[in-house]
Protein backbone atom coordinates (compact mmCIF):
# COMPACT_ATOMS: atom_id res chain seq x y z
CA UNK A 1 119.58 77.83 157.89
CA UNK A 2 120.21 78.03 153.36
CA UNK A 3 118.33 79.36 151.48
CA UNK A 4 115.46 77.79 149.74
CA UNK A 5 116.02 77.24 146.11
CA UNK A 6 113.40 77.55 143.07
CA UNK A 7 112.58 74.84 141.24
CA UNK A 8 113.09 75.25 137.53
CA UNK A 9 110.55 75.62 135.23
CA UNK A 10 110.05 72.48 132.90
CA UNK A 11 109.28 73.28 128.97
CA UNK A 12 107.49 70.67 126.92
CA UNK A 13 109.81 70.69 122.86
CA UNK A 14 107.00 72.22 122.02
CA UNK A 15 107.18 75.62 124.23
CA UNK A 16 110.53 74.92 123.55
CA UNK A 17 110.65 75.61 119.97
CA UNK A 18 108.41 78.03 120.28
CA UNK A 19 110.10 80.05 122.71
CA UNK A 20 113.17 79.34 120.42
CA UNK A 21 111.43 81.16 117.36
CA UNK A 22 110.98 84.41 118.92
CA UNK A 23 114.06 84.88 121.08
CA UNK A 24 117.24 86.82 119.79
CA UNK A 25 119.42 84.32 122.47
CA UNK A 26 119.35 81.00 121.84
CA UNK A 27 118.99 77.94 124.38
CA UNK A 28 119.80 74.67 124.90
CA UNK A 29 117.25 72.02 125.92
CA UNK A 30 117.87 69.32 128.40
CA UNK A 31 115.46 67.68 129.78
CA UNK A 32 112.78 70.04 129.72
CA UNK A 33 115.35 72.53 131.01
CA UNK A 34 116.56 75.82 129.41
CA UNK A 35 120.66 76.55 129.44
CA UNK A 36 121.29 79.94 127.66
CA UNK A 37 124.31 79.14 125.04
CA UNK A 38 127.42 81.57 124.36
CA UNK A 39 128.30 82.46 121.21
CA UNK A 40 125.09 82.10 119.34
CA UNK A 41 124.61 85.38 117.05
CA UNK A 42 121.49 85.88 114.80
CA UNK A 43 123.23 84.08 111.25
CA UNK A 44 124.05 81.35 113.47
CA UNK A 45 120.18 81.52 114.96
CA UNK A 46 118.49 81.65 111.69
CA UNK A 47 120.11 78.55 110.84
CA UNK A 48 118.75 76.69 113.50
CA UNK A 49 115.08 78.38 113.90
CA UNK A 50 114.71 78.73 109.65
């Protein structure tokens, strides 16, 4: 018998962005899906959120 797996939760751009703006990690959007991304520091995220 496996496991039962959890359905991701879906963001809208919107929540999206928003979450975007307040997190110190940033993400990558695919439909409607959050991917954490490597790498990202805050210069590099206050490029993208600014």
């Amino acid at each position: 018998m496996g496991l039962a797996q959890k359905k991701p939760k879906l963001y809208k751009p919107e929540e999206y962005l928003e979450l975007e703006r307040g997190s110190e990690v940033r993400h990558e959007y695919i439909d409607g899906e959050l991917y954490e991304m490597a790498g990202a520091n805050m210069q590099v995220n206050r490029c993208f959120v600014a």
